[in-house]
Structure formats: C-alpha cells, structure tokens
C-alpha atoms as a PDB file:
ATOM      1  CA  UNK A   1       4.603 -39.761   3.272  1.00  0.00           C
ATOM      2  CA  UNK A   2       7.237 -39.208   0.960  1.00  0.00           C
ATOM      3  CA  UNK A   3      10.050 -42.260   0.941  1.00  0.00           C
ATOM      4  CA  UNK A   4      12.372 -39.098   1.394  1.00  0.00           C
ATOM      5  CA  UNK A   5      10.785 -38.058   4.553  1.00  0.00           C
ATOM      6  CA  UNK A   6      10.265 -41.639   5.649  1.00  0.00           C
ATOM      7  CA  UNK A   7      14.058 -41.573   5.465  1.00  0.00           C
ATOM      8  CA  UNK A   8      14.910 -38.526   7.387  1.00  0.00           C
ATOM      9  CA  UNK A   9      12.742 -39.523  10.570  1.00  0.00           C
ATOM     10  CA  UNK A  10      14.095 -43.062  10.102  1.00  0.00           C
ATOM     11  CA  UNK A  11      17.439 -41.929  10.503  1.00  0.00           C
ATOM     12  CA  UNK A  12      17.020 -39.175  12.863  1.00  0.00           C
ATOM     13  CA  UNK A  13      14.898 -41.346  15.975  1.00  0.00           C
ATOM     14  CA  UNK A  14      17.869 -43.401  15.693  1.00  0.00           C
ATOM     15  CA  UNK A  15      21.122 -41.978  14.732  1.00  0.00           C
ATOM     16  CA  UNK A  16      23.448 -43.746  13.956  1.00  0.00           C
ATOM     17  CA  UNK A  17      25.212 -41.911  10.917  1.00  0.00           C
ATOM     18  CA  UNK A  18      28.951 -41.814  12.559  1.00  0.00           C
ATOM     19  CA  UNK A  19      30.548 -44.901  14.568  1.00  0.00           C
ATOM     20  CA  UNK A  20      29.778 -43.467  17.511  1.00  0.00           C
ATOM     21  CA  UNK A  21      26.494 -45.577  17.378  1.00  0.00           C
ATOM     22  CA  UNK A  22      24.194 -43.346  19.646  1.00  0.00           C
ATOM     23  CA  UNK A  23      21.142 -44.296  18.830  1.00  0.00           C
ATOM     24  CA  UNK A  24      19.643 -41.314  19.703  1.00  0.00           C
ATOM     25  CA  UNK A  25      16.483 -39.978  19.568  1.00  0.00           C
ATOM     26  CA  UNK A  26      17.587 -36.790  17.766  1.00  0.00           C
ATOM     27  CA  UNK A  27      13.977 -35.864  16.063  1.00  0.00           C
ATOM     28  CA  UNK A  28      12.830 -35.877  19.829  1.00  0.00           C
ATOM     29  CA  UNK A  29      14.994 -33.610  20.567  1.00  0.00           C
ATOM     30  CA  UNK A  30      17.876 -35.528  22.332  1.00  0.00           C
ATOM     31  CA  UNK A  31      21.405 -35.506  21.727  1.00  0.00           C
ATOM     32  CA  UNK A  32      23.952 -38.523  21.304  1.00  0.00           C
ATOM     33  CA  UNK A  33      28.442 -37.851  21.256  1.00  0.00           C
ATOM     34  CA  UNK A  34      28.259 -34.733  18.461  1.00  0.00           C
ATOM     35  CA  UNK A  35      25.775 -33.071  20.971  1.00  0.00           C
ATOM     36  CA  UNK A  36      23.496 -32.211  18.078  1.00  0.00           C
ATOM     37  CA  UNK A  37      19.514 -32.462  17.741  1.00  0.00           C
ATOM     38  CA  UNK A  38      17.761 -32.542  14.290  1.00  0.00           C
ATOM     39  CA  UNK A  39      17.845 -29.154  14.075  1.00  0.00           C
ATOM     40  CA  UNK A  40      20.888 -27.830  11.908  1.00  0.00           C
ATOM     41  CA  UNK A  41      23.016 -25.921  13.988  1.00  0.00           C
ATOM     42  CA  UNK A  42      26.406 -23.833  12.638  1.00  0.00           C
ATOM     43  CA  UNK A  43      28.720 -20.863  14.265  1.00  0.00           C
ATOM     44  CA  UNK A  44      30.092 -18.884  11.105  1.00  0.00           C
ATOM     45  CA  UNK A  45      29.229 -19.016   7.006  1.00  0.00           C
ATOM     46  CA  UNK A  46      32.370 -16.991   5.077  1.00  0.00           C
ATOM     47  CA  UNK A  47      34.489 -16.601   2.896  1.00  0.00           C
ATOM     48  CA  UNK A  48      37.677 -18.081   4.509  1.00  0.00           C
ATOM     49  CA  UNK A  49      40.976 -17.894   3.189  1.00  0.00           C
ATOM     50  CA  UNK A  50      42.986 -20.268   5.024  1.00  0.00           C
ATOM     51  CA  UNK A  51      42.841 -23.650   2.928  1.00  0.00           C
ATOM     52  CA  UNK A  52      45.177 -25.229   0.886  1.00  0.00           C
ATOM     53  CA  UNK A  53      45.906 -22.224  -2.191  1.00  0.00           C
ATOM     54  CA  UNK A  54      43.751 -24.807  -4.828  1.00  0.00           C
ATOM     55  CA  UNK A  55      40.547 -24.459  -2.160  1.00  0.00           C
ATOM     56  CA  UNK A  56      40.875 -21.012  -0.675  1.00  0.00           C
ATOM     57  CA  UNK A  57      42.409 -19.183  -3.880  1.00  0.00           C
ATOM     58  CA  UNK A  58      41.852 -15.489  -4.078  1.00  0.00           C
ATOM     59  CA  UNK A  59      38.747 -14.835  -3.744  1.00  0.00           C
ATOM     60  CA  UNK A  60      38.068 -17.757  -0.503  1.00  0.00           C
ATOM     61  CA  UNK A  61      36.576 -20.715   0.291  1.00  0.00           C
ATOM     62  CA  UNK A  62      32.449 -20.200   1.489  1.00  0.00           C
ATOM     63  CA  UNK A  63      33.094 -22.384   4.255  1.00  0.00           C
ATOM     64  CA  UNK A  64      30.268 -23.010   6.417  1.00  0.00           C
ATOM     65  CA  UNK A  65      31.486 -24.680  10.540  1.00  0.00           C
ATOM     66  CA  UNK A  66      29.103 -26.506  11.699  1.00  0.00           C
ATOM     67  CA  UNK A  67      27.866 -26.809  15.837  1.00  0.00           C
ATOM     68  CA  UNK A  68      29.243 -30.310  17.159  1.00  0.00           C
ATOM     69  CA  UNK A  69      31.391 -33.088  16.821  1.00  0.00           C
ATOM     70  CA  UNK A  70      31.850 -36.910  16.175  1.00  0.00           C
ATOM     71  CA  UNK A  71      35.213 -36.884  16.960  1.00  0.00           C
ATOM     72  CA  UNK A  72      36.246 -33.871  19.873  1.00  0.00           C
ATOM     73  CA  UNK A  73      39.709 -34.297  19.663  1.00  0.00           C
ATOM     74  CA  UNK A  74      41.467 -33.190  22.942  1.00  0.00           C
ATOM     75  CA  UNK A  75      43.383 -30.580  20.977  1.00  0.00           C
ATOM     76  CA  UNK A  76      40.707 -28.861  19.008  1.00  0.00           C
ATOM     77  CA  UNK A  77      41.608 -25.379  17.570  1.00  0.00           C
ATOM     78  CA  UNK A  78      37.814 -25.441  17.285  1.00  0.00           C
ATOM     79  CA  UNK A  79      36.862 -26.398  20.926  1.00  0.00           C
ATOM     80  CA  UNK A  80      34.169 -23.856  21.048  1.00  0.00           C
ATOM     81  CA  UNK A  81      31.583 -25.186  18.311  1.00  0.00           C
ATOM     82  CA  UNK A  82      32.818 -29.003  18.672  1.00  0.00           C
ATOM     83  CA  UNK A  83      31.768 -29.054  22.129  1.00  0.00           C
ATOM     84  CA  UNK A  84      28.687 -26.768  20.855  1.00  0.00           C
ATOM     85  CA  UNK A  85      29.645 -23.673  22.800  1.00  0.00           C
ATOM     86  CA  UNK A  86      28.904 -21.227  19.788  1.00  0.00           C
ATOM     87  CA  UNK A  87      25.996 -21.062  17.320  1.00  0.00           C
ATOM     88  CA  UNK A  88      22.904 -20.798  16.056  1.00  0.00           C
ATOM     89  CA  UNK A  89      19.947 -22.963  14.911  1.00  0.00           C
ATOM     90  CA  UNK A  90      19.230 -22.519  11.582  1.00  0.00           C
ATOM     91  CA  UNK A  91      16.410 -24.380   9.344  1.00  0.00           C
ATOM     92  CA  UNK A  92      17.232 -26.409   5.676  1.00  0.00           C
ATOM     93  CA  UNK A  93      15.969 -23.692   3.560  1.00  0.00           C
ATOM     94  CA  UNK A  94      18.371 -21.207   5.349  1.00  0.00           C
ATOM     95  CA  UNK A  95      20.968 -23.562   4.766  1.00  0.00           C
ATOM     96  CA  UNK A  96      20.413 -23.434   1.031  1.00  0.00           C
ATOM     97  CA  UNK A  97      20.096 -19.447   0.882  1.00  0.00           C
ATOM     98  CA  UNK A  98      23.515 -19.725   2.778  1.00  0.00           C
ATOM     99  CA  UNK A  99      25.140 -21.708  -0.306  1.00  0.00           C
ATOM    100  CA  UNK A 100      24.079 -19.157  -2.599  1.00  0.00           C
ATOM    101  CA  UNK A 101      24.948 -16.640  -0.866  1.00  0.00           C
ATOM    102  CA  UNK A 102      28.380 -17.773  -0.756  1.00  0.00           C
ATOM    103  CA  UNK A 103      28.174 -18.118  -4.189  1.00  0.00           C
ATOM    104  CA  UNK A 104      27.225 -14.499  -4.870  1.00  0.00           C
ATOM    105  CA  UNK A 105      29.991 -13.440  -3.057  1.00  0.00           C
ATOM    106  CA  UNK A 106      32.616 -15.556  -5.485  1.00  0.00           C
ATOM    107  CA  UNK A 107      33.312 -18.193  -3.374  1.00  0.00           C
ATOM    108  CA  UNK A 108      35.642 -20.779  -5.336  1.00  0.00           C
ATOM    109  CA  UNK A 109      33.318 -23.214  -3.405  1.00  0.00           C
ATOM    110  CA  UNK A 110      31.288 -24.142  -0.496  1.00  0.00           C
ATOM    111  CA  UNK A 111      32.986 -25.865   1.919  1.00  0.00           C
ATOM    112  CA  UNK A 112      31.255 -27.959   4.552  1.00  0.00           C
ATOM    113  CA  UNK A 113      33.049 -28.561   7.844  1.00  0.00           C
ATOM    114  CA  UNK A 114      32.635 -30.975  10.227  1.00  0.00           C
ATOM    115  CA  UNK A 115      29.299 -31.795   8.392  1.00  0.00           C
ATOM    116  CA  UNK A 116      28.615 -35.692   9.566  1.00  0.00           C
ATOM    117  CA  UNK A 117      25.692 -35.122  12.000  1.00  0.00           C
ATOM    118  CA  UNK A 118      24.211 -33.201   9.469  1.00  0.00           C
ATOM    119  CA  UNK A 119      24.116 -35.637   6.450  1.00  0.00           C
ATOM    120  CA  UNK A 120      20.709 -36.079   5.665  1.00  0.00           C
ATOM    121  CA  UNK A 121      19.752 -32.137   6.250  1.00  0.00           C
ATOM    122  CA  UNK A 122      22.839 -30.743   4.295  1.00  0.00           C
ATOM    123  CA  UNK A 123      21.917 -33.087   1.405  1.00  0.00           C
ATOM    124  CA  UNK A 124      18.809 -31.622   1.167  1.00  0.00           C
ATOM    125  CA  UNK A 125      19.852 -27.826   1.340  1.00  0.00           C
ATOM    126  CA  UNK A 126      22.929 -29.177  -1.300  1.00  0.00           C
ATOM    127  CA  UNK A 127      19.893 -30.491  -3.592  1.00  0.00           C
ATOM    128  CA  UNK A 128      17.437 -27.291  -2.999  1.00  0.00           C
ATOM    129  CA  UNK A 129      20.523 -25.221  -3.442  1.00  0.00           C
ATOM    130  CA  UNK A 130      21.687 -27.064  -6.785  1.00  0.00           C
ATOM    131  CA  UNK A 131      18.102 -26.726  -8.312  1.00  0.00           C
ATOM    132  CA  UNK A 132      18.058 -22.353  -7.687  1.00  0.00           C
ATOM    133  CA  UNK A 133      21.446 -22.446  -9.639  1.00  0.00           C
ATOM    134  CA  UNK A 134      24.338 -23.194  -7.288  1.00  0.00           C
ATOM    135  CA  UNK A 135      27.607 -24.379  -9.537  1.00  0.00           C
ATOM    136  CA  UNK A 136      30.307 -23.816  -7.618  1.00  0.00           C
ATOM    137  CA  UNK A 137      32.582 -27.036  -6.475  1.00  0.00           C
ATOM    138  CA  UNK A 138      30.986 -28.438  -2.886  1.00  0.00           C
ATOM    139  CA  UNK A 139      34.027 -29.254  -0.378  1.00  0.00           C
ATOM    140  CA  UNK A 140      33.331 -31.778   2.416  1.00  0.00           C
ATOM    141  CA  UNK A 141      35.492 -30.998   5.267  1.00  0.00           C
ATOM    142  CA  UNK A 142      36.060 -33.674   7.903  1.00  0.00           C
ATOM    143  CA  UNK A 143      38.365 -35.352  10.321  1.00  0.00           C
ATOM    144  CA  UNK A 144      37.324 -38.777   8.771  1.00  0.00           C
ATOM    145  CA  UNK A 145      35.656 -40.344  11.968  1.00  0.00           C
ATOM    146  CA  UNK A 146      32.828 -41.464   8.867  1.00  0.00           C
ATOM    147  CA  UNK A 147      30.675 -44.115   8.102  1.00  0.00           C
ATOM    148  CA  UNK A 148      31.164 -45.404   4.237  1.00  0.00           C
ATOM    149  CA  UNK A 149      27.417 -45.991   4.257  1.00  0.00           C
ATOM    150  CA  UNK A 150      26.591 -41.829   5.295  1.00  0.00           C
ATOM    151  CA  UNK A 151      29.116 -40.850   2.995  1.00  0.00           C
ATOM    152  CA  UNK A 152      27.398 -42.410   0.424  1.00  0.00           C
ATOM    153  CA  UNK A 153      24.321 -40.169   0.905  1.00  0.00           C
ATOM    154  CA  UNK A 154      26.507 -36.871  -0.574  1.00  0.00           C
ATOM    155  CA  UNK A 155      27.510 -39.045  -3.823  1.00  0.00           C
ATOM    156  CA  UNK A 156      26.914 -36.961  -6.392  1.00  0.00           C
ATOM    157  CA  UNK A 157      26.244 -33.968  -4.245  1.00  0.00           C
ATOM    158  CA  UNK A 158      30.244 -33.405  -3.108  1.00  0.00           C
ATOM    159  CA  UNK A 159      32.902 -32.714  -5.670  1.00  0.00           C
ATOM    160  CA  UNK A 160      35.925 -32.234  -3.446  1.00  0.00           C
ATOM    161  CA  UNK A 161      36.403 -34.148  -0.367  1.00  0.00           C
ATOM    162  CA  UNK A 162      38.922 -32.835   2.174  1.00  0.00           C
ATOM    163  CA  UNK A 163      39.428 -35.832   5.096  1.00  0.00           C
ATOM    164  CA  UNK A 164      42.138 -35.668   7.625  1.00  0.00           C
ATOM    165  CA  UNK A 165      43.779 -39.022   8.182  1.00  0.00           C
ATOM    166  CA  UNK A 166      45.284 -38.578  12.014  1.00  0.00           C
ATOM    167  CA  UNK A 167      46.677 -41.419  13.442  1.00  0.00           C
ATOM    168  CA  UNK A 168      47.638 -45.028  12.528  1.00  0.00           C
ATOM    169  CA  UNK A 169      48.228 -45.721  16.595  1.00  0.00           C
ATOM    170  CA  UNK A 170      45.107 -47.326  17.942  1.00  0.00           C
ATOM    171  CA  UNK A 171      46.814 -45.843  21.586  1.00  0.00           C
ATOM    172  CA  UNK A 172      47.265 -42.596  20.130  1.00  0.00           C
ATOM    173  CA  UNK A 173      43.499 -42.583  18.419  1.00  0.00           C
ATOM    174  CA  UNK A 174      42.448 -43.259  22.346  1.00  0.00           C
ATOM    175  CA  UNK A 175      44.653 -40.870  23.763  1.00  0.00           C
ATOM    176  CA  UNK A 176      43.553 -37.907  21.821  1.00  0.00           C
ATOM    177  CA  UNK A 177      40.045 -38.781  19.762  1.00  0.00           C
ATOM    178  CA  UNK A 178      38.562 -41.360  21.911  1.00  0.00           C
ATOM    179  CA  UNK A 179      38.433 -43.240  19.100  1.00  0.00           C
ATOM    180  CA  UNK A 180      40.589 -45.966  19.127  1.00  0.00           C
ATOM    181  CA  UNK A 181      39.227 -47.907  15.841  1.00  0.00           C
ATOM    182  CA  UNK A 182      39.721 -44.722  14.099  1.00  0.00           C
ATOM    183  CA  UNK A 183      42.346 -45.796  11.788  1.00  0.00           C
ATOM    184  CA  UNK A 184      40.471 -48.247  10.279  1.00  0.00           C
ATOM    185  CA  UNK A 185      37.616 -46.451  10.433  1.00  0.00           C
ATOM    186  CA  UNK A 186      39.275 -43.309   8.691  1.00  0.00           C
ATOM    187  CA  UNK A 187      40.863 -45.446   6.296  1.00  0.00           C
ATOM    188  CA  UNK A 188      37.233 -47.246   4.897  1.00  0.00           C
ATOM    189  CA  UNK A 189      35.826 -43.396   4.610  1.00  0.00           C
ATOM    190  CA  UNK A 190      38.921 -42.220   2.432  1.00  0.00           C
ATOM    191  CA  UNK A 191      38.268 -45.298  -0.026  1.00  0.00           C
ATOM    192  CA  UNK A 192      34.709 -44.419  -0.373  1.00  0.00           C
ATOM    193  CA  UNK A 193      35.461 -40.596  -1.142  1.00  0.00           C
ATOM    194  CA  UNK A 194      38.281 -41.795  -3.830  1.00  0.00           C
ATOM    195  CA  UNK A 195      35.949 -43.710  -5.000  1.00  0.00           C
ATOM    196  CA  UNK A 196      33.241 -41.040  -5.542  1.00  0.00           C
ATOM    197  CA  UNK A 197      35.318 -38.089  -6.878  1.00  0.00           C
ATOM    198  CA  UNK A 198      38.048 -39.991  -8.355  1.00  0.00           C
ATOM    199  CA  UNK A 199      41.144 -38.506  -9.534  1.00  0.00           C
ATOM    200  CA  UNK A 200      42.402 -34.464  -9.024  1.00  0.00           C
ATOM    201  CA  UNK A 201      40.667 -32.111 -11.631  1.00  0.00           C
ATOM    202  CA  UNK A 202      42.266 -28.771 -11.696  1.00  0.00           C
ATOM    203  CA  UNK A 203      40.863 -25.566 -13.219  1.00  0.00           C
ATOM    204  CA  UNK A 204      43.618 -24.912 -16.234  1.00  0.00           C
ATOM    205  CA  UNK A 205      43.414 -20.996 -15.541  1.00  0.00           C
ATOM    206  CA  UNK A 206      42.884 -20.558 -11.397  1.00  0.00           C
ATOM    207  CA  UNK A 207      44.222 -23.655 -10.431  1.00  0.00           C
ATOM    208  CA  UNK A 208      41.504 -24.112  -8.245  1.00  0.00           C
ATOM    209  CA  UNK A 209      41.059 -27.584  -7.816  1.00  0.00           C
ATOM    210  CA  UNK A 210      37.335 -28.741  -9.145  1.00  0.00           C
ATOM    211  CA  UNK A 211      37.292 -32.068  -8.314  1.00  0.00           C
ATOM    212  CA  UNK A 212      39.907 -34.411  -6.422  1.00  0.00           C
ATOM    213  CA  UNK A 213      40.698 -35.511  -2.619  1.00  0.00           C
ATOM    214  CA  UNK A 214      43.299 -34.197  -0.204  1.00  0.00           C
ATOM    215  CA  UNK A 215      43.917 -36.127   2.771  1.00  0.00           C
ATOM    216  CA  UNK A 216      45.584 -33.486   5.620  1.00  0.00           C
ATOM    217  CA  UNK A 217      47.837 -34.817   8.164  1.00  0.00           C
ATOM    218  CA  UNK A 218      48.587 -32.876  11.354  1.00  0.00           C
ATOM    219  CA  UNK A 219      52.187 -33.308  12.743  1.00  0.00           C
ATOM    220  CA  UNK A 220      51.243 -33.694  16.669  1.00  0.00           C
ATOM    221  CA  UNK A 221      54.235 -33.232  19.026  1.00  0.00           C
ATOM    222  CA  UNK A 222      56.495 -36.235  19.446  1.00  0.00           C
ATOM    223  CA  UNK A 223      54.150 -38.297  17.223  1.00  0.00           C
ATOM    224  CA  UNK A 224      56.360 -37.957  14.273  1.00  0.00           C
ATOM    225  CA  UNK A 225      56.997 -41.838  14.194  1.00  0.00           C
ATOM    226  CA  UNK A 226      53.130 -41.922  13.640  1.00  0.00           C
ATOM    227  CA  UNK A 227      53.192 -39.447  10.986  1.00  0.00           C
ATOM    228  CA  UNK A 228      55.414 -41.439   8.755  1.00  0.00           C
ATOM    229  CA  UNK A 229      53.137 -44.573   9.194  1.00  0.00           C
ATOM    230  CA  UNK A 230      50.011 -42.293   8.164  1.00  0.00           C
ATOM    231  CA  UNK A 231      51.957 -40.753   4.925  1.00  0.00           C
ATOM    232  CA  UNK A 232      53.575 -44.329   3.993  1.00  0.00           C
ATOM    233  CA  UNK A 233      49.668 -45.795   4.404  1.00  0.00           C
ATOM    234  CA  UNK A 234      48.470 -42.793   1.923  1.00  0.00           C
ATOM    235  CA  UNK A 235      50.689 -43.011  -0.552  1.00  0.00           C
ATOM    236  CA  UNK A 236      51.182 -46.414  -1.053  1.00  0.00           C
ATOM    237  CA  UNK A 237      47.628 -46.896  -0.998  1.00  0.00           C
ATOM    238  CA  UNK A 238      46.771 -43.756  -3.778  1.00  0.00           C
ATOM    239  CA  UNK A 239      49.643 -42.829  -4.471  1.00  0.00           C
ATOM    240  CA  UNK A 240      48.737 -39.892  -6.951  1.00  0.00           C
ATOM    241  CA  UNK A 241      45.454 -40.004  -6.763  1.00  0.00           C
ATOM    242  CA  UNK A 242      45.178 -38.268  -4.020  1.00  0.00           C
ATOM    243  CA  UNK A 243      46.895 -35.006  -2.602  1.00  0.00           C
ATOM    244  CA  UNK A 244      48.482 -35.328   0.639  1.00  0.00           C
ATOM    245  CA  UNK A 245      48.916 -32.499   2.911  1.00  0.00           C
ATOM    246  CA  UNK A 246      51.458 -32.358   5.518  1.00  0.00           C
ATOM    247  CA  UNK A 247      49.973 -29.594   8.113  1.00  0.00           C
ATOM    248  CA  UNK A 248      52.860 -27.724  10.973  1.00  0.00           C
ATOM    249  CA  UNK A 249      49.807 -25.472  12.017  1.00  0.00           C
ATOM    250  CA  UNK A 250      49.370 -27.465  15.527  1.00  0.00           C
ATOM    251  CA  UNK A 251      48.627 -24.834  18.415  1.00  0.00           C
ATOM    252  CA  UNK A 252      47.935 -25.524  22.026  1.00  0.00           C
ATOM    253  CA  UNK A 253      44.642 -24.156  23.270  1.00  0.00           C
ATOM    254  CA  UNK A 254      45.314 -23.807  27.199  1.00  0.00           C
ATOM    255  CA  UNK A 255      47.063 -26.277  29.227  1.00  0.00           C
ATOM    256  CA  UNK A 256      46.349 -29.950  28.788  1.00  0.00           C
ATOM    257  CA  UNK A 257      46.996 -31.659  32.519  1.00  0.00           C
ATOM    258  CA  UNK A 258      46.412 -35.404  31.650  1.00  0.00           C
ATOM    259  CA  UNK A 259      48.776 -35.069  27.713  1.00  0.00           C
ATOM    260  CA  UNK A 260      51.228 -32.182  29.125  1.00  0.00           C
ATOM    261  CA  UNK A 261      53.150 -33.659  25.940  1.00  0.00           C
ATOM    262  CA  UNK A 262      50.705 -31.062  23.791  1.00  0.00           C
ATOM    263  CA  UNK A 263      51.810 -28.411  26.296  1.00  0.00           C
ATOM    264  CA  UNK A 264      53.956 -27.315  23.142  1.00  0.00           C
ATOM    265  CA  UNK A 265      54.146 -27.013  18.927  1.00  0.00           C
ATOM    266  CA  UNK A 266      55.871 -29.064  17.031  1.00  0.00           C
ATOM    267  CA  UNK A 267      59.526 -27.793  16.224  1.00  0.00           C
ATOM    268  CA  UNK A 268      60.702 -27.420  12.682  1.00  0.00           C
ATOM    269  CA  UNK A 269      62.931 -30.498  13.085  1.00  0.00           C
ATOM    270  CA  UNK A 270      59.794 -32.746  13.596  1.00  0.00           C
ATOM    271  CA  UNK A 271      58.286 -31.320  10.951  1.00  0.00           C
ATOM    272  CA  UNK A 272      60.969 -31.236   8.526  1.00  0.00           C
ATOM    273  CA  UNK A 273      61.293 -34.853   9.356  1.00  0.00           C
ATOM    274  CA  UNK A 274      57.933 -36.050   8.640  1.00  0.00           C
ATOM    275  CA  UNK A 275      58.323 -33.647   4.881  1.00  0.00           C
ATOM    276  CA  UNK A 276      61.862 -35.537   3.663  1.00  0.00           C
ATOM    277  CA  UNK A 277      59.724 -39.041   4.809  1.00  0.00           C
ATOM    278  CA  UNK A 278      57.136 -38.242   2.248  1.00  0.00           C
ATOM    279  CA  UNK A 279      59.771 -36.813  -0.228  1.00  0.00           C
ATOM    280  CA  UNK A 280      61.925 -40.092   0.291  1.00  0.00           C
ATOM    281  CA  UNK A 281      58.919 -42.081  -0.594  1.00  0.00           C
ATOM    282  CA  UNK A 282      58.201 -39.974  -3.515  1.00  0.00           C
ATOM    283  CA  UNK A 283      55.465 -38.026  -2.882  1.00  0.00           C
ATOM    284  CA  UNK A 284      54.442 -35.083  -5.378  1.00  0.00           C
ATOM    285  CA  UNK A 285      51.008 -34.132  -5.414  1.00  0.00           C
ATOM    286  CA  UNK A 286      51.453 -32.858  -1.892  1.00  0.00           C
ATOM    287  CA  UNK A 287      50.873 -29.343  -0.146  1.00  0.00           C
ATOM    288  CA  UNK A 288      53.373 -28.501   3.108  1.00  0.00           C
ATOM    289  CA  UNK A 289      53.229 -25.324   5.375  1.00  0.00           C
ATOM    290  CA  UNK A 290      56.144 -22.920   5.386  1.00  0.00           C
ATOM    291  CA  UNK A 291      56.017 -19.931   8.203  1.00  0.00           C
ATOM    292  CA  UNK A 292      54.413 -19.269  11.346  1.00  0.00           C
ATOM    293  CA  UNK A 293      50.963 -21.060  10.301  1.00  0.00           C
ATOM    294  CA  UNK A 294      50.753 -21.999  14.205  1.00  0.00           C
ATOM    295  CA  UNK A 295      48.573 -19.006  15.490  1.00  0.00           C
ATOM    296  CA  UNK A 296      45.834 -18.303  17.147  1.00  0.00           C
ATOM    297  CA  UNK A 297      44.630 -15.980  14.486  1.00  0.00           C
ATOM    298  CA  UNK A 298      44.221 -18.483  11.917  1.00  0.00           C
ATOM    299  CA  UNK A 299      41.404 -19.575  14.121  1.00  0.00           C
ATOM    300  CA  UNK A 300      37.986 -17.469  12.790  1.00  0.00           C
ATOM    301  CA  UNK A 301      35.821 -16.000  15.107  1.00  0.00           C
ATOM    302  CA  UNK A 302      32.874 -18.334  15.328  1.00  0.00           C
ATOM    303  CA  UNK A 303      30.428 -15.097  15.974  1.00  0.00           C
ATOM    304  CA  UNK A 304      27.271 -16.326  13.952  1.00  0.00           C
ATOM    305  CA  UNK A 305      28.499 -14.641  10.880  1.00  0.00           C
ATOM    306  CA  UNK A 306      26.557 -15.264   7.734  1.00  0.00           C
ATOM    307  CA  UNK A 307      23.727 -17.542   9.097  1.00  0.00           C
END
C-alpha cells in the first residue's frame, strides 16, 4: 500500500480535518457535522461571475460548490448544499476532468468552495489535474472554520486563498456558526494561508489577481461594532499583505424565529460605517460593494451543472 493511500484511509476512518473533531468513520460510509461521506459530493461546476472583479474578471471564475458544511451558519445564502440538500456524488478522476474543463472554457481560475471535508480528495484531483496540463490560478474558497494542519495539505497546490473572517464575538460565533472558538480558530487558518501564498501578485494586463489572499467580511445586521473589531484585527495584523473585503451583500433566506434580528439587511448607514472604519485606519488594498448586491439572484442555481 502506497504511503499516499495509507494516508487517505487514515484520515478518512477518523476525520478529523476541521475543529469540529467528529471522528467519523467517513470511509464506512458515515457522516460527522459537514454531513459528508468519503465520497466527493458537489451541486454546480461554472463559470461564475460574482467574485471580487480580480477573481471573477470577464471571462468568470470556474468555481466548483461543494455538498456540506463545517460551519452551517444560520444565515446561509447557500442553505441548500451546506445542509446537503442538492448534489451529486462524483468520483476524483471526475473531479479532475471538471478542472479542465473549466479551464477550456477560460476560466481565470478554479475556485474551490467550501472545500474542507474534501481536502485529501481535492488534492488529489488538483495533482491529477496539474499533471494533464491545468495552469490556471487555484482559488480556495472558505469561511475559515480550518485546521492549520489540513490547510497545509493544499500547500503548493492553492495559489489564491479567499477566507472569510466573520466574527471576533465568541457570543456572536455561538449565536450564528455554532462555533464559538471560531475567532481564534479563523484567525490561526488566515496565518497559515499568508504564509503559503504570501503577498498579492497581480496579472499586469487583466488585473486578475494570480496569487495573494483576500479576507471577506460580511456586515451582519446590528453587528457593526463587531465588524470594526474584525477589520482593526486584519489590518493591523497584515496590513497590506492582504486584501480586505468589506461585503453589504447580506440577504435573509426566510424568517429566522430564534435571531428575528436577521429578519432584515443591513442599511447603508451600517455599512457605510463599517467602510469609513477601515478608511480611518488606512486601509487600501480593499474591495467594497456599491448597489443592490443583496439579492436573491446572486445566489446560482445549485442544479448539478457541470459535474
């Protein structure tokens, strides 16, 4: 048996690549918090157009969602495949084809979302894929809910990492992740992906960013106090190392009984706050949202397309 393969089933009889700790027996089929077996399992692979303007450019990000989640926020805009409600099974060598694919269709890059569960197997399609000629920049997508030792497994492997950083709050983490370490969990995974890619690379012609972090930030109502902790933790940690993205696009899915405080967006005065904060402390390499980027519609169809 390859060391490889010793690896995989190592890891996968006893999963424990997020925080969550599960332990679960996920080569024998069972599932532990993400809801996810072995088997790779994703909604949608596409050309998506609705990243920051460095990731999505003209031509679109070949962003593949992935089936489950460590995190499940209460608020998800992507409720369906987090709580593994939509998609398909698909196998490693799919996953590879998928990638080049993408690539075929001028994707700026391939863009991995909410990929933790699948470490191990999308490092292997990411190395298959890399060997039959994929080039393109590989995005990894998360809301930072990460183990520094799993991230360590796509060193080499991811060029642009795209982490949210959510809360600072402990209560808040609780409230709405179930996750109340996730700050300093969060904050350990950003460190390692700074770490890895290093400093923005931009392409001189596209602008398409090549290599680089941005850490996104979702204004939450009435958590703008919050906000400013997370962009004051960011930038005096990195300061321009990193890009920091200040996101308005916050849209209620349904009615939330037990946070009726989500029960609306954020207003432009919370969010205008939380932009002159980050302007006041200096921030420049920074991306904000102007218009009505809180709709529904931004939300893709997670129909199986693609896989």
């Amino acid at each position: 048996m390859k060391k490889e393969e010793a690896d995989y089933i190592k890891i996968m009889s006893d999963c424990t690549l997020c925080p969550r700790n599960c332990h679960a027996d996920r080569l024998g089929g069972k599932t532990g918090y993400c809801g996810q077996t072995a088997e790779i399992k994703a909604a949608r692979a596409a050309l998506h157009f609705w990243e920051e303007p460095c990731i999505s450019g003209d031509n679109g990000s070949g962003t593949v969602f992935f089936s489950g989640c460590v995190l499940r926020c209460v608020f998800c805009q992507n409720r369906n495949i987090a709580e593994s409600r939509a998609g398909r099974e698909i196998t490693v060598e799919r996953l590879a084809d998928i990638f080049l694919e993408l690539q075929e269709k001028k994707a700026n890059n391939i863009n991995l979302v909410t990929p933790t569960h699948f470490v191990p197997q999308i490092a292997l399609a990411l190395e298959r894929a890399k060997e039959a000629g994929l080039r393109i920049p590989v995005v990894y997508n998360t809301g930072s809910y990460e183990k520094a030792d799993t991230l360590k497994r796509m060193d080499g492997l991811v060029d642009i990492y795209l982490p949210d950083m959510k809360y600072v709050s402990p209560a808040l983490a609780q409230r709405y992740s179930h996750a109340p370490d996730y700050f300093e969990t969060a904050s350990l995974a950003v460190a390692e992906m700074v770490r890895q890619v290093g400093e923005p690379v931009f392409d001189g012609n596209t602008g398409l960013m090549k290599k680089g972090v941005i850490v996104r930030h979702l204004v939450l109502p009435g958590c703008t106090a919050d906000s400013k902790k997370v962009i004051r933790y960011l930038y005096q940690t990195y300061g321009d190392r990193i890009f920091i993205s200040i996101m308005n696009q916050y849209t209620p899915i349904g009615e939330f009984l037990e946070s009726p405080e989500l029960n609306r967006r954020v207003s432009r005065r919370e969010y205008d706050r939380v932009v002159d904060f980050a302007l006041e402390l200096g921030v420049e390499n920074g991306f904000i949202q102007e218009g009505e980027t809180a709709e529904e519609s931004f939300i893709p169809e997670f129909d199986g397309e693609g896989l």
